[in-house]
Protein backbone atom coordinates (compact mmCIF):
# COMPACT_ATOMS: atom_id res chain seq x y z
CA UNK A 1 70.66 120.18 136.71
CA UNK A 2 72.25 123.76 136.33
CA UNK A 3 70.52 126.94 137.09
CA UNK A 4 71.07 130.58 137.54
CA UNK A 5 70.17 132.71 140.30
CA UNK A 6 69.29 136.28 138.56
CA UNK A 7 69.11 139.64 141.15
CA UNK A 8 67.08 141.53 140.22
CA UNK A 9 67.19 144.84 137.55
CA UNK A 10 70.19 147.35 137.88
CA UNK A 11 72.52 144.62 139.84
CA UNK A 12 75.37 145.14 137.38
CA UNK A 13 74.30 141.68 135.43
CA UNK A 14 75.55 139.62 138.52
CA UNK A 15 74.66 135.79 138.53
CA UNK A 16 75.22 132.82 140.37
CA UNK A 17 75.35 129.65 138.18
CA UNK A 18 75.62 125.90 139.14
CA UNK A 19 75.76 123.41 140.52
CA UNK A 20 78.64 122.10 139.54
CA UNK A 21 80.70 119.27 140.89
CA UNK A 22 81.15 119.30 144.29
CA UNK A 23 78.57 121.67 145.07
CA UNK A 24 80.40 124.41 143.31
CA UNK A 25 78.33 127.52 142.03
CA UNK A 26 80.64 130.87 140.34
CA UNK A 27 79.99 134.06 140.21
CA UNK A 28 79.88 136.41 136.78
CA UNK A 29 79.47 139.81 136.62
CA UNK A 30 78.30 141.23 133.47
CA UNK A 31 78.47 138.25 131.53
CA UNK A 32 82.16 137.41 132.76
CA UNK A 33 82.97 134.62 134.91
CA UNK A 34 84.80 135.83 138.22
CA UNK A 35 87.92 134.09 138.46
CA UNK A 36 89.45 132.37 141.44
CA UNK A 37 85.57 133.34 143.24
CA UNK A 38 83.41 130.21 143.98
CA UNK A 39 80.43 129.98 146.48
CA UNK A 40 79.20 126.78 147.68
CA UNK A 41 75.25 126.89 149.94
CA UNK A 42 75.29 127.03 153.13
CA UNK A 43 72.96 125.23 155.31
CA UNK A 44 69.08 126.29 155.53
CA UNK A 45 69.56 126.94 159.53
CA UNK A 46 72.51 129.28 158.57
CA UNK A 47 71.83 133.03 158.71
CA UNK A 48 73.45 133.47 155.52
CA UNK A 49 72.77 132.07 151.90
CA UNK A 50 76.64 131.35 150.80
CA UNK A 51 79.79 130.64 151.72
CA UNK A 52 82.24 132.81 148.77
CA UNK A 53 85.60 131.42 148.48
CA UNK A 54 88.40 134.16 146.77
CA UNK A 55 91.40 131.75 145.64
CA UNK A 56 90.03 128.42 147.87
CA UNK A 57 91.31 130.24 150.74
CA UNK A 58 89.82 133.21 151.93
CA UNK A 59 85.90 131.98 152.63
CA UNK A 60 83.09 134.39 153.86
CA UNK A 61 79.42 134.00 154.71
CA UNK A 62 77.02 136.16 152.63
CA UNK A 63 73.41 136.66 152.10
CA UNK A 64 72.16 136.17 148.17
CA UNK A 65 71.28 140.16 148.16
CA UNK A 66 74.31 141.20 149.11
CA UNK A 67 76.42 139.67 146.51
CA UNK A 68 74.59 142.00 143.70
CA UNK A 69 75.87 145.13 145.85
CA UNK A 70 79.85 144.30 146.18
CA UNK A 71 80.18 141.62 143.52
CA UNK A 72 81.45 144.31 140.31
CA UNK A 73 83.49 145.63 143.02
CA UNK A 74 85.52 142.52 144.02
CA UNK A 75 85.44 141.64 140.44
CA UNK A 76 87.01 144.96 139.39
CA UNK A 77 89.54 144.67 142.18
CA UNK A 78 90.80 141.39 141.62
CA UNK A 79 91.35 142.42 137.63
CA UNK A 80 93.45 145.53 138.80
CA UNK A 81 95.55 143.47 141.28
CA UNK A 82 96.70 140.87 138.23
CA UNK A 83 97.77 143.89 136.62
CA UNK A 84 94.54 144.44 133.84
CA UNK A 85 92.62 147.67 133.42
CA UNK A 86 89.29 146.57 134.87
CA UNK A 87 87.23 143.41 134.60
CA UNK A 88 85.31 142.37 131.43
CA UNK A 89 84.55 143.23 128.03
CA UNK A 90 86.79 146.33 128.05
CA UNK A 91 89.74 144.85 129.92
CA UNK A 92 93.23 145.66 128.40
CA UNK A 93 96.34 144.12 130.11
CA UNK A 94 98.88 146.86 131.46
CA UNK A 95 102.17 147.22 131.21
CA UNK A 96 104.18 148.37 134.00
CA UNK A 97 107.24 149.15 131.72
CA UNK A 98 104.88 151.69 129.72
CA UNK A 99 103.69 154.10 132.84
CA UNK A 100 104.61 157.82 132.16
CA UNK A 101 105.68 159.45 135.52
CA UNK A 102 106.50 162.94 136.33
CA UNK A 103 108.08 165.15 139.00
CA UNK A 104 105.56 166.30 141.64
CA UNK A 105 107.89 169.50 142.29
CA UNK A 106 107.75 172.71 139.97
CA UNK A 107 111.04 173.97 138.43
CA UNK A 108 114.38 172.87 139.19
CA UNK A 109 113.29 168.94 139.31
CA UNK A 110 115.99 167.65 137.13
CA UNK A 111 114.84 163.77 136.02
């Protein structure tokens, strides 16, 4: 049985959704599914809620209320990193071949 965990209002639209196989749950942001982000439950005992996993390597312990806070964040800087303008509906792929640049310096800078 699947189900989503909603925060609560002005949370950026950030869900957890799952189970999936293997205890699986992701993360989306806005309606988006974070890539390469999965969180699997930790125990009851534990302190913390989740156990997020960026790329199946890097793993962290979180509490359910704090994902709302940094999740658009994380989403937003993984986009950037793979080289897109931001993450979601808006997102345009750059193009590192197309980046004007210009001389910090005032006259005499020859390009």
């Amino acid at each position: 049985m699947s189900e989503i965990i909603d925060f609560p209002r002005g949370t950026y639209g950030t869900e957890i959704t799952g189970p999936f196989p293997g205890q699986r749950f992701f993360l989306s942001v806005g309606g988006y599914k974070v890539p390469h982000v999965e969180l699997r439950p930790l125990p009851e005992e534990s302190e913390f809620d989740w156990m997020l996993l960026v790329d199946g390597r890097l793993g962290h312990d979180v509490k359910t209320e704090e994902i709302s806070y940094w999740a658009p964040a994380l989403a937003n800087a993984m986009a950037v990193a793979a080289g897109y303008s931001c993450f979601g509906e808006n997102c345009q792929p750059s193009n590192p071949y197309r980046v004007r640049f210009g001389p910090l310096g005032g006259e005499g800078v020859q390009p």
